[in-house]
Each structure stands twice: as C-alpha cells, then as structure tokens.
PDB file of N, CA and C in Angstrom:
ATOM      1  N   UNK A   1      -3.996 -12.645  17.415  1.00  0.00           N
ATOM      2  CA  UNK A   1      -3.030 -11.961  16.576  1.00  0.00           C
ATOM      3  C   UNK A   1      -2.110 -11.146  17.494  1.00  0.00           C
ATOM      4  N   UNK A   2      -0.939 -11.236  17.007  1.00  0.00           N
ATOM      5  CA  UNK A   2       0.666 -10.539  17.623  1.00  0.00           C
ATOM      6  C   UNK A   2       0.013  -8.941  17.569  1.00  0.00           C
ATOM      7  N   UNK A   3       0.424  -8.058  18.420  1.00  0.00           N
ATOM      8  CA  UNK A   3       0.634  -6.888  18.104  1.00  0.00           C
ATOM      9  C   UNK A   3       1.245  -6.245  16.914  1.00  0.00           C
ATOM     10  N   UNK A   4       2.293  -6.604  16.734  1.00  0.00           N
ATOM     11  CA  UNK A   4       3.204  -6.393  15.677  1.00  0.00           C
ATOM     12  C   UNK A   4       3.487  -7.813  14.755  1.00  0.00           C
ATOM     13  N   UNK A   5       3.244  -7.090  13.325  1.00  0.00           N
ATOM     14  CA  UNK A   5       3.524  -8.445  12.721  1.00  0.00           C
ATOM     15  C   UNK A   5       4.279  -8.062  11.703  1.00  0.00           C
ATOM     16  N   UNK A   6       4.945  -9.057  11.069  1.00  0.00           N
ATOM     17  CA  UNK A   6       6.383  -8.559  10.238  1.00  0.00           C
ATOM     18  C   UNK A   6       5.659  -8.363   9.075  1.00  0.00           C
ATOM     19  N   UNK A   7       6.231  -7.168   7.905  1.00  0.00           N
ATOM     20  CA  UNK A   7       5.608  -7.303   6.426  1.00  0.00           C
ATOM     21  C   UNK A   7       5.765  -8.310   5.964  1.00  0.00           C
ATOM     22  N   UNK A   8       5.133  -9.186   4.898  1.00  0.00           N
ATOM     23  CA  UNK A   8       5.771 -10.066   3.987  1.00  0.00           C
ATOM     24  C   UNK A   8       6.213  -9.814   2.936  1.00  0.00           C
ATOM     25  N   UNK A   9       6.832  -8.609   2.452  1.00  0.00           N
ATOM     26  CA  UNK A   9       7.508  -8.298   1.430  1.00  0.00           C
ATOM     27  C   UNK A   9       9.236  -8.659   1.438  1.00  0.00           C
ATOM     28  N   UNK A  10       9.588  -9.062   2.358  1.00  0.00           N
ATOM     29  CA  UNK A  10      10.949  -9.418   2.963  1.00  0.00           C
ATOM     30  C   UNK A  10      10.733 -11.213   3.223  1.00  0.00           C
ATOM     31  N   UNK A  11      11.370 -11.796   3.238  1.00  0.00           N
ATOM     32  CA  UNK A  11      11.299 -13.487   3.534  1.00  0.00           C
ATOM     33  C   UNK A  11      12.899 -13.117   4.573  1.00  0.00           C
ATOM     34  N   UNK A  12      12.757 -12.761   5.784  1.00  0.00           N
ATOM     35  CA  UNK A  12      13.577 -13.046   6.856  1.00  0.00           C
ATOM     36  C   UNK A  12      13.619 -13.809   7.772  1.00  0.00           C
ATOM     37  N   UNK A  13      14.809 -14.560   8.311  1.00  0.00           N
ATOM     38  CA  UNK A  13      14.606 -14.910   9.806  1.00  0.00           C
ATOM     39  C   UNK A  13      14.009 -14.185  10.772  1.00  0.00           C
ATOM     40  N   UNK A  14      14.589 -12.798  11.065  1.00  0.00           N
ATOM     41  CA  UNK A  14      14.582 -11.897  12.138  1.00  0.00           C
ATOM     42  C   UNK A  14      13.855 -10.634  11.221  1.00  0.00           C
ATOM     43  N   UNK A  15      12.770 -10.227  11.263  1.00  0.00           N
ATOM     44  CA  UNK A  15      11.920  -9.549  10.456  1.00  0.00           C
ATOM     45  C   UNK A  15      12.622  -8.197  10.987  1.00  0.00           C
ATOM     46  N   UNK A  16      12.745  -7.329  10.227  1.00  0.00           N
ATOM     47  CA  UNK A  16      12.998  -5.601  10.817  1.00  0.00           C
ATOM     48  C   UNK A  16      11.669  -4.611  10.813  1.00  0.00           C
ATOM     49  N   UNK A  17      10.989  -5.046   9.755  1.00  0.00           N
ATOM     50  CA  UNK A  17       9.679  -3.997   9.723  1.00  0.00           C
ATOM     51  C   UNK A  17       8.845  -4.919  10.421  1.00  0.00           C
ATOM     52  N   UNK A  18       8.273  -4.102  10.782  1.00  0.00           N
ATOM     53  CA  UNK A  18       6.704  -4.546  11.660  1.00  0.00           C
ATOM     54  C   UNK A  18       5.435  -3.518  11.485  1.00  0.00           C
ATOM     55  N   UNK A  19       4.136  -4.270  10.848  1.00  0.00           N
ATOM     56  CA  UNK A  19       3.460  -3.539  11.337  1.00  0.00           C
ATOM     57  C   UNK A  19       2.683  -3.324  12.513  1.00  0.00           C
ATOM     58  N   UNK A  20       2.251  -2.307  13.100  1.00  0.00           N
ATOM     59  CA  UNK A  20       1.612  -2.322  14.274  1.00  0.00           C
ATOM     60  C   UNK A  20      -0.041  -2.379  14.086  1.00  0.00           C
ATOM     61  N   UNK A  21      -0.365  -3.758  14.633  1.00  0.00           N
ATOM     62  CA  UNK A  21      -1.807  -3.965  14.318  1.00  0.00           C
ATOM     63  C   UNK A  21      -2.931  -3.172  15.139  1.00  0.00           C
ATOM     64  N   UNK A  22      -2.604  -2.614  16.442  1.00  0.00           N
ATOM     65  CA  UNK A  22      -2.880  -1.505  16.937  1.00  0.00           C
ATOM     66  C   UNK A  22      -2.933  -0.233  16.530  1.00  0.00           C
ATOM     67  N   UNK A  23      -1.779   0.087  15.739  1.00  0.00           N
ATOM     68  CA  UNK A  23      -2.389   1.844  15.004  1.00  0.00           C
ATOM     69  C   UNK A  23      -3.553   1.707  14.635  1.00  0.00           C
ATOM     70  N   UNK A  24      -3.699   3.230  14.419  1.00  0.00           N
ATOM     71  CA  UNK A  24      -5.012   4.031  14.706  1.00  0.00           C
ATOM     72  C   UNK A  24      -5.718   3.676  12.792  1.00  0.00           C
ATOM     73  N   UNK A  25      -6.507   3.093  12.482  1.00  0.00           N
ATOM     74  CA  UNK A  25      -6.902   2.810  10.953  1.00  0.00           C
ATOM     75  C   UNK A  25      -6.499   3.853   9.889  1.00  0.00           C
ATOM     76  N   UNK A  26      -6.575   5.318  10.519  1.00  0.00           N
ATOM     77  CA  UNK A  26      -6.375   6.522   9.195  1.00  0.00           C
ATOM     78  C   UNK A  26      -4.698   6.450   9.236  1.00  0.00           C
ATOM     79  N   UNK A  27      -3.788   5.693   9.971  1.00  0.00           N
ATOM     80  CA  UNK A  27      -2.626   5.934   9.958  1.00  0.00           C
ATOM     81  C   UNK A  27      -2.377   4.565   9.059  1.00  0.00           C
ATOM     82  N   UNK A  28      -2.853   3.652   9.641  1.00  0.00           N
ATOM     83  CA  UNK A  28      -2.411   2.216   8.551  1.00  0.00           C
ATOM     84  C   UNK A  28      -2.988   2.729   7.235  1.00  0.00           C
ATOM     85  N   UNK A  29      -3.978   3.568   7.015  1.00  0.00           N
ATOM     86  CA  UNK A  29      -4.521   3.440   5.896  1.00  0.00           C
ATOM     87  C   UNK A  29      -3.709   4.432   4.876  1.00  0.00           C
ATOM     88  N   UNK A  30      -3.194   5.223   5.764  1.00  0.00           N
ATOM     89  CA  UNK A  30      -2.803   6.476   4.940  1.00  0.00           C
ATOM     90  C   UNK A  30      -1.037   5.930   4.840  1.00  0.00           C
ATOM     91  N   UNK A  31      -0.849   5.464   5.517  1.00  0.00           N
ATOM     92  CA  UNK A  31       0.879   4.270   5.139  1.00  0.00           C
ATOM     93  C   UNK A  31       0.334   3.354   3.708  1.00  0.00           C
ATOM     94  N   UNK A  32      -0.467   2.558   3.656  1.00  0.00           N
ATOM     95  CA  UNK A  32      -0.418   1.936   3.113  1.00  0.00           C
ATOM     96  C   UNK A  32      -1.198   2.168   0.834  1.00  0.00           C
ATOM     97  N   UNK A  33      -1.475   3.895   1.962  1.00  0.00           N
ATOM     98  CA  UNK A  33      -2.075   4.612   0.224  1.00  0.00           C
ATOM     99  C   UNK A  33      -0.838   4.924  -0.612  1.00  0.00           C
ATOM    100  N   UNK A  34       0.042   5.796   0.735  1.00  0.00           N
ATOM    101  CA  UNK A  34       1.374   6.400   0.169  1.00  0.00           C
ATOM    102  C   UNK A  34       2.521   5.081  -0.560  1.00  0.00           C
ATOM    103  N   UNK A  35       2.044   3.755   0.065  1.00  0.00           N
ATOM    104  CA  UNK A  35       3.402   2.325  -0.357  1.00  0.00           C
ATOM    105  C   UNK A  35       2.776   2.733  -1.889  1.00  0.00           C
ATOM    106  N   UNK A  36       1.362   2.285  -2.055  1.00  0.00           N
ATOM    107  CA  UNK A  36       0.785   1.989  -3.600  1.00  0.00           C
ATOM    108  C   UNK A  36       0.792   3.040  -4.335  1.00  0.00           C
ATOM    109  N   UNK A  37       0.866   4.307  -4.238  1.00  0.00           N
ATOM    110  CA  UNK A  37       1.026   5.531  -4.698  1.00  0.00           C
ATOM    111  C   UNK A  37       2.399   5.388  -5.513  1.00  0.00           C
ATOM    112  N   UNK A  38       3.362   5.533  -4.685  1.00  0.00           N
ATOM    113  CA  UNK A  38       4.687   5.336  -4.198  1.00  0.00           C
ATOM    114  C   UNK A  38       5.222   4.083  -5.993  1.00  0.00           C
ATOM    115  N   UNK A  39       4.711   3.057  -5.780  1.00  0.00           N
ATOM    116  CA  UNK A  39       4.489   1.720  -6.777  1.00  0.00           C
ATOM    117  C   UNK A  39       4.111   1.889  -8.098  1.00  0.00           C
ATOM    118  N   UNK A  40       2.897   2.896  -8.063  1.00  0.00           N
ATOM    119  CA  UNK A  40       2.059   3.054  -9.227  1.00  0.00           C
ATOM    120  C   UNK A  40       3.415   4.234  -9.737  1.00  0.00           C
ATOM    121  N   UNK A  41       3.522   5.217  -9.544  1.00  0.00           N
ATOM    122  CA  UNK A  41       4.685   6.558  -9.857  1.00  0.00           C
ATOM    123  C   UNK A  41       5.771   5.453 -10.868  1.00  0.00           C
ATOM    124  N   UNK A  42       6.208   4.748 -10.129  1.00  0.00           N
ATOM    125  CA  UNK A  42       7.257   4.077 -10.209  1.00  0.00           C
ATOM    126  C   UNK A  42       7.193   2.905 -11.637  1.00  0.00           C
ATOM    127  N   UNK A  43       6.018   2.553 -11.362  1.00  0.00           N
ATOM    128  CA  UNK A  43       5.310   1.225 -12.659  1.00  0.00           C
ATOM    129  C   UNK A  43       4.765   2.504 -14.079  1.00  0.00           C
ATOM    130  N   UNK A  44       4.218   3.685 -13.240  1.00  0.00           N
ATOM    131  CA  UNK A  44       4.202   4.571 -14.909  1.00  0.00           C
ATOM    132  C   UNK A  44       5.604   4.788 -15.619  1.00  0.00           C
ATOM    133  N   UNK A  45       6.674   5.133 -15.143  1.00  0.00           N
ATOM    134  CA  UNK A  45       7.539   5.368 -15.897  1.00  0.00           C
ATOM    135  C   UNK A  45       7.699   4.017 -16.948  1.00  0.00           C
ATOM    136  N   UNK A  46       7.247   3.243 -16.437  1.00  0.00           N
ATOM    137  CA  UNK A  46       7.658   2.022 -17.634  1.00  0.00           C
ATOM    138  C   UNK A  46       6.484   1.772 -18.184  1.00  0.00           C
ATOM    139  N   UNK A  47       5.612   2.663 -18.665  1.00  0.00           N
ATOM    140  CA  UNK A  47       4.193   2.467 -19.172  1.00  0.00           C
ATOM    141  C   UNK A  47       4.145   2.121 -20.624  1.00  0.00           C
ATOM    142  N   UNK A  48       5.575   1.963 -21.122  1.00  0.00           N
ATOM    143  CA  UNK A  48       5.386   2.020 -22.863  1.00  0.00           C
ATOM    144  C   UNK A  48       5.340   0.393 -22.954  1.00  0.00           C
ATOM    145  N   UNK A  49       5.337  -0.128 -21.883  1.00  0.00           N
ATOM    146  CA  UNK A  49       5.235  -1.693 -21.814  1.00  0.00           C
ATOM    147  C   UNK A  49       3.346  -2.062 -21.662  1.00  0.00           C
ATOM    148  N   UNK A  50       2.978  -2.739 -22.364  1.00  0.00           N
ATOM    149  CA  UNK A  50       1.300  -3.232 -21.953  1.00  0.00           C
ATOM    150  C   UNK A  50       1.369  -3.857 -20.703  1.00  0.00           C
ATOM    151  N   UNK A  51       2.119  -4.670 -20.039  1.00  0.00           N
ATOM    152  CA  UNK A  51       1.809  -5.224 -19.015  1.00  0.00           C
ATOM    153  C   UNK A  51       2.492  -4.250 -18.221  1.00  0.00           C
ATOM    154  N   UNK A  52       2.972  -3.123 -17.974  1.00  0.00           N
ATOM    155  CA  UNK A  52       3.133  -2.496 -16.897  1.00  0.00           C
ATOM    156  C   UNK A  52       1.710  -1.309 -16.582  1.00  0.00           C
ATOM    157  N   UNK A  53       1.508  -0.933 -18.357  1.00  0.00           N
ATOM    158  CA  UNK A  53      -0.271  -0.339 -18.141  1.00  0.00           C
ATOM    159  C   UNK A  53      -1.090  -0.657 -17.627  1.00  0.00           C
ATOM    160  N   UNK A  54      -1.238  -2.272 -17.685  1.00  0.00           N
ATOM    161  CA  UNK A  54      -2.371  -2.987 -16.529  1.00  0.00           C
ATOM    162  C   UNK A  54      -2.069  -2.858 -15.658  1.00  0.00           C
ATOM    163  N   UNK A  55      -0.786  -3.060 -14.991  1.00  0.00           N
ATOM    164  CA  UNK A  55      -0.684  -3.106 -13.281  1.00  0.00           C
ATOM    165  C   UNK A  55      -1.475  -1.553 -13.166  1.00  0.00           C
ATOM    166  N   UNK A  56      -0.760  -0.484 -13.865  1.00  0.00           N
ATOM    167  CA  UNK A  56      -0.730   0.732 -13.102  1.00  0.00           C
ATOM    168  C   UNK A  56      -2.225   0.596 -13.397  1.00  0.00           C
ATOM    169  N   UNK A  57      -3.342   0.141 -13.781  1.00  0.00           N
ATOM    170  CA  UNK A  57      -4.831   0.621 -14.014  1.00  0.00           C
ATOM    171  C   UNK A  57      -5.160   0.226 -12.737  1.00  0.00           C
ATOM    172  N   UNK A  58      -4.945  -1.020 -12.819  1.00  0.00           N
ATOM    173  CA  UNK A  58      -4.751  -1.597 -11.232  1.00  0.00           C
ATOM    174  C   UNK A  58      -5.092  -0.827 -10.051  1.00  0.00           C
ATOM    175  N   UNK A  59      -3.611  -0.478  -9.901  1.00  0.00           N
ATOM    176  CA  UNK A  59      -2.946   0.195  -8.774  1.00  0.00           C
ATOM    177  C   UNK A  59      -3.424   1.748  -8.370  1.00  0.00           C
ATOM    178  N   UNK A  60      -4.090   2.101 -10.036  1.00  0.00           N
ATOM    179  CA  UNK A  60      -4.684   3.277  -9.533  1.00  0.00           C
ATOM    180  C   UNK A  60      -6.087   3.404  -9.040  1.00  0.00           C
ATOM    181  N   UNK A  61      -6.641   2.163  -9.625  1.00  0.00           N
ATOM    182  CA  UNK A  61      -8.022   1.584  -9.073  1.00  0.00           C
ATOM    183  C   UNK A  61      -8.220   1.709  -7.534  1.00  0.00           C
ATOM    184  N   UNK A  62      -6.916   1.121  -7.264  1.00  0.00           N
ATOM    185  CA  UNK A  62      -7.124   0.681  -5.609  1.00  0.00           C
ATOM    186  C   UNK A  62      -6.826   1.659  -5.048  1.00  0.00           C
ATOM    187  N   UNK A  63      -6.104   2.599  -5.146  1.00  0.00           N
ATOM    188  CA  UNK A  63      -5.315   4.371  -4.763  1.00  0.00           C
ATOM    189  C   UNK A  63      -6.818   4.967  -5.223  1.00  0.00           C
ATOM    190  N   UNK A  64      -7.927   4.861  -5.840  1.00  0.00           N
ATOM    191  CA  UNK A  64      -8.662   5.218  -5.665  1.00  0.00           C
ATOM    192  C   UNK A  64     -10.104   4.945  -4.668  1.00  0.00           C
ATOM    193  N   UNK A  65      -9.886   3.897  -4.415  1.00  0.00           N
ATOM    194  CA  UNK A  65     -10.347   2.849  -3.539  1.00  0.00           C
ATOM    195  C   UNK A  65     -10.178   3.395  -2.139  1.00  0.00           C
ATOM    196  N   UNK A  66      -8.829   3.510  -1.846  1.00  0.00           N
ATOM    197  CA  UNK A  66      -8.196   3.993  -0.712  1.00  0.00           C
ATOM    198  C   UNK A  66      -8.600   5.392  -0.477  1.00  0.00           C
ATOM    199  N   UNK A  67      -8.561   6.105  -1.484  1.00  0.00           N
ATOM    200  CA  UNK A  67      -9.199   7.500  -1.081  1.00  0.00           C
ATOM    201  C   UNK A  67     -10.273   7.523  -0.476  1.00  0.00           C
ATOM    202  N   UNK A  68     -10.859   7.392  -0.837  1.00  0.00           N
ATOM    203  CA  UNK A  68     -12.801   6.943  -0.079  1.00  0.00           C
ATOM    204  C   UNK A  68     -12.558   6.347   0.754  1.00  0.00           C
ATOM    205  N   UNK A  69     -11.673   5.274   1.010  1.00  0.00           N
ATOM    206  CA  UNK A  69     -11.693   5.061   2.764  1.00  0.00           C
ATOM    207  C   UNK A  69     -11.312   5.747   2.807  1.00  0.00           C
ATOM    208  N   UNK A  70     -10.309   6.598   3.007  1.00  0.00           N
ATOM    209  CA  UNK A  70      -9.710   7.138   3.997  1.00  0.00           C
ATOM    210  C   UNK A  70     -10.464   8.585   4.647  1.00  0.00           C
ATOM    211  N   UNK A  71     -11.038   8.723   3.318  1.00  0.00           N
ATOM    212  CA  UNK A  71     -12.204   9.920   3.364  1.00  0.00           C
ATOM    213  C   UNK A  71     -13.300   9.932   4.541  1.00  0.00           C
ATOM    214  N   UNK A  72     -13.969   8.520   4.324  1.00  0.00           N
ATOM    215  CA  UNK A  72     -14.730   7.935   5.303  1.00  0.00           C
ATOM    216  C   UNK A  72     -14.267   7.885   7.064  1.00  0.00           C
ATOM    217  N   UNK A  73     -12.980   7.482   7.018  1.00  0.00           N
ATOM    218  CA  UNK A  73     -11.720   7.477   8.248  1.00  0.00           C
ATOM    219  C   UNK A  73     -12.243   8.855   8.666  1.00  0.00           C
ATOM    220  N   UNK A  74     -11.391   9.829   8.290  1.00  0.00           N
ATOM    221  CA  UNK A  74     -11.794  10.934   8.822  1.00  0.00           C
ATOM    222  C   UNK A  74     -12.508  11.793   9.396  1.00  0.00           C
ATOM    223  N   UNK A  75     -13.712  11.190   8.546  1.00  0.00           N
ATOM    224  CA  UNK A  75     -15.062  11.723   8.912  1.00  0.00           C
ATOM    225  C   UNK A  75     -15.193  11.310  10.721  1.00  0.00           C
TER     226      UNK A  75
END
C-alpha cells in the first residue's frame, strides 16, 4: 500500500485529497468521527423524511462506535 491514497468520494484523474496511511490512528480516527458527525448534523435537518431517519440512526450508531475507539486510542 501507497503512503498516501486518494479519498474515493471524488472520481478524479489527478486526486487532490489524500489520505495519509501513516498518521498516527487517534488522528485518522478522530478526522474521520468529525466527516460522520459533520453528515449525521447535516442528514438531521431533513429528518421529517423516514429515509433520512434511518441513515441518521445509522450514522449515529457508528459516531458511537467511533467514540469507544477512540476512547480506547487514547488510553
């Protein structure tokens, strides 16, 4: 595996984001609590929809998920 590898949230030729597969785990982990955090905020405002309620049960599942790692990280 590359050091740096492009997100796949973009379909580019020439990728601009990269993640670094080398950072330190509480830093990937704590980037990647704040993206889904960030998602879920964003998917409640449209909560009067049923299928946006599931995602966010989802999303908060895993933002809870992530806490405990990251909890663990620290330690």
């Amino acid at each position: 595996m590359s050091r740096y590898m492009p997100i796949t949230g973009l379909d580019c030729n020439v990728p601009s984001l990269l993640i670094d597969t080398e950072a330190p785990l509480d830093v990937l982990h704590e980037t990647a609590a704040f993206r889904i955090r960030s998602a879920t905020q964003l998917l409640e405002t449209f909560a009067l929809h049923e299928v946006a309620q599931a995602l966010v049960i989802s999303l908060r599942d895993g933002c809870d998920l992530l806490d405990v790692i990251g909890r663990h990280l620290r330690a």
